[in-house]
Protein backbone atom coordinates (compact mmCIF):
# COMPACT_ATOMS: atom_id res chain seq x y z
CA UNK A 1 14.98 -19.63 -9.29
CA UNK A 2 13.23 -17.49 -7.13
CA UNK A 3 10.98 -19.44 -4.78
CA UNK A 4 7.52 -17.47 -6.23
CA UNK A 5 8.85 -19.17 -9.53
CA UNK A 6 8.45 -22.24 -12.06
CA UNK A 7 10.88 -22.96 -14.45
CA UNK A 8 11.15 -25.92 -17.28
CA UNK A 9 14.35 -27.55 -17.81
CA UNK A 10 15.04 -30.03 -20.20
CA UNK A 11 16.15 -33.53 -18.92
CA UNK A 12 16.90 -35.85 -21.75
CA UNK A 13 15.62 -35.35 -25.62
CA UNK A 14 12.00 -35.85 -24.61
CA UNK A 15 11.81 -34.99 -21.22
CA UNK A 16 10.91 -31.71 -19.26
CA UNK A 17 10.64 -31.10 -15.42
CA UNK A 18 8.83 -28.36 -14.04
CA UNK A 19 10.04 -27.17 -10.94
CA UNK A 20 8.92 -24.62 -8.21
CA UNK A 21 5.10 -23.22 -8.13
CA UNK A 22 2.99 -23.35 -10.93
CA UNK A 23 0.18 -21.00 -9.97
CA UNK A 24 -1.88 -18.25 -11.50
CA UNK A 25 1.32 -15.88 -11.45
CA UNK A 26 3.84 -18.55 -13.10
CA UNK A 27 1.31 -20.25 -15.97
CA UNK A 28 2.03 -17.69 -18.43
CA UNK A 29 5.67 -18.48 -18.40
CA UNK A 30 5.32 -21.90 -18.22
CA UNK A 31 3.37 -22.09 -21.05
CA UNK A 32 4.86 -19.11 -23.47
CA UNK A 33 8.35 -22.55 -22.18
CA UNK A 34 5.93 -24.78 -23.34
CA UNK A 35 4.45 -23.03 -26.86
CA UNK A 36 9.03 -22.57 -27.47
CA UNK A 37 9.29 -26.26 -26.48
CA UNK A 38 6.61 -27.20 -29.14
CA UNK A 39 8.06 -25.00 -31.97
CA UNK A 40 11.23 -25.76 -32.24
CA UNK A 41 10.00 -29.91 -32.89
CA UNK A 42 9.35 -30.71 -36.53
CA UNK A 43 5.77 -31.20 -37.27
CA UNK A 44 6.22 -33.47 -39.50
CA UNK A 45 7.29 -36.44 -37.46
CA UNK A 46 4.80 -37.29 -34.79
CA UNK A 47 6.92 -36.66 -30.69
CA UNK A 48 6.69 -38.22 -28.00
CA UNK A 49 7.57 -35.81 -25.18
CA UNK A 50 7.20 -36.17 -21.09
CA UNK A 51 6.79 -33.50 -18.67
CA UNK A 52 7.69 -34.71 -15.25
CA UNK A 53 5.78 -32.94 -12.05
CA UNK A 54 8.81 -34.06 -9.56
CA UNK A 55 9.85 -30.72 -8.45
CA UNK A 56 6.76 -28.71 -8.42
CA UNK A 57 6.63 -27.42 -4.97
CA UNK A 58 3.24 -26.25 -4.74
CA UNK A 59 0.28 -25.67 -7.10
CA UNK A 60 -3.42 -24.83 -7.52
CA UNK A 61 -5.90 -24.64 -10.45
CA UNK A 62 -4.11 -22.81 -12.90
CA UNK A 63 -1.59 -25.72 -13.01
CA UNK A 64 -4.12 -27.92 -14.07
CA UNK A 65 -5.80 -25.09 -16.79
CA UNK A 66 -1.68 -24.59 -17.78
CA UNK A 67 -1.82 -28.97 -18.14
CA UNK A 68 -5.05 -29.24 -19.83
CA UNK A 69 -4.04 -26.24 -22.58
CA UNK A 70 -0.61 -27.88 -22.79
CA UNK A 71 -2.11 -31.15 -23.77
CA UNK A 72 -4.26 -29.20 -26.61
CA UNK A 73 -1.78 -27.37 -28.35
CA UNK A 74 0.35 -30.03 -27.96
CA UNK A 75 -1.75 -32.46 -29.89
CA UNK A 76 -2.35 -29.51 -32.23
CA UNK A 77 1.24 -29.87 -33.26
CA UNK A 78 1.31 -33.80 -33.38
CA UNK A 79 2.86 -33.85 -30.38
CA UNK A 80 1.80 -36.97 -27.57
CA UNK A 81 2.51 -35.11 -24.20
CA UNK A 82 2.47 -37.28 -21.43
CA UNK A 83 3.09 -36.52 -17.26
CA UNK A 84 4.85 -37.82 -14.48
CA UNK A 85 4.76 -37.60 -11.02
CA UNK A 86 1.76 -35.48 -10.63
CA UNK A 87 1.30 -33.78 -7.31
CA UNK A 88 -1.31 -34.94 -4.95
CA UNK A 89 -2.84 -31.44 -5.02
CA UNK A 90 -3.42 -31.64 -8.44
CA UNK A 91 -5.13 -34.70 -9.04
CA UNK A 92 -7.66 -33.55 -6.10
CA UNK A 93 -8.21 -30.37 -8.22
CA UNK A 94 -8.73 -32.35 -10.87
CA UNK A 95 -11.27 -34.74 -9.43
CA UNK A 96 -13.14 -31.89 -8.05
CA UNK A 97 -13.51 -30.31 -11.83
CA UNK A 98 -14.53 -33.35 -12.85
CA UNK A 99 -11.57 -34.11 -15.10
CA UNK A 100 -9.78 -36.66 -12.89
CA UNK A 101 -9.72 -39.66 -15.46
CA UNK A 102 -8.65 -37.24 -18.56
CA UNK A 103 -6.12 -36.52 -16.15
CA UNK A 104 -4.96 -39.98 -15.12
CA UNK A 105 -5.00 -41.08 -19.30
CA UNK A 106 -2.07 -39.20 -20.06
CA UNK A 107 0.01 -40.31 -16.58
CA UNK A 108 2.70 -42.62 -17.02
C-alpha cells in the first residue's frame, strides 16, 4: 500500500480493517471494497459484520460521509455494520456535523 492509500482487508468471517488514509481521494475505493463486501453476503440471512478503524492513519470528512453511506447501504442489504476503534479525528468531525451520537450507536 502506497502511503496516499486505504485498503480493506478481511480479518476473520465478519471482520474488516481499514488501513491507511481514508480521505476524499481514497472513499471511492473504499466504498466500490465495501458495495463487493456487501454483494457477495446472502441477503437472505440477516449479517452481522465489523469494520475495525485500527489502522487508519489519517482521515477527514469524507471518512465519515464514506461511514455514514456504508451504514445505509449496508442496512439496505440486511446487513448490521458496526465499528471499532474509531479515530479521534473522526469522532470530532462527527460532533462538529452534528452526528456524534449516530456515530457512537453503532461503536462497539
Amino acid at each position: 500500500m502506497q502511503s496516499n492509500q486505504a485498503e480493506i482487508t478481511q480479518q476473520s468471517e465478519q471482520k474488516y480493517l481499514v488501513a491507511g488514509i481514508v480521505n476524499f481521494s481514497t472513499v471511492p475505493d473504499l466504498m466500490n471494497r465495501v458495495n463487493a463486501i456487501f454483494a457477495s453476503l446472502s441477503a437472505a440471512e440477516s449479517t452481522n459484520l465489523i469494520i475495525d478503524f485500527s489502522q487508519i492513519t489519517e482521515c477527514n470528512s469524507a471518512a465519515l460521509a464514506w461511514r455514514l453511506e456504508s451504514v445505509e447501504k449496508a442496512s439496505l442489504k440486511n446487513i448490521v455494520l458496526k465499528f471499532e476503534n474509531l479515530p479521534a479525528t473522526l469522532l470530532s468531525i462527527a460532533k462538529a456535523y452534528g452526528v456524534e451520537e449516530e456515530i457512537k450507536r453503532l461503536v462497539i
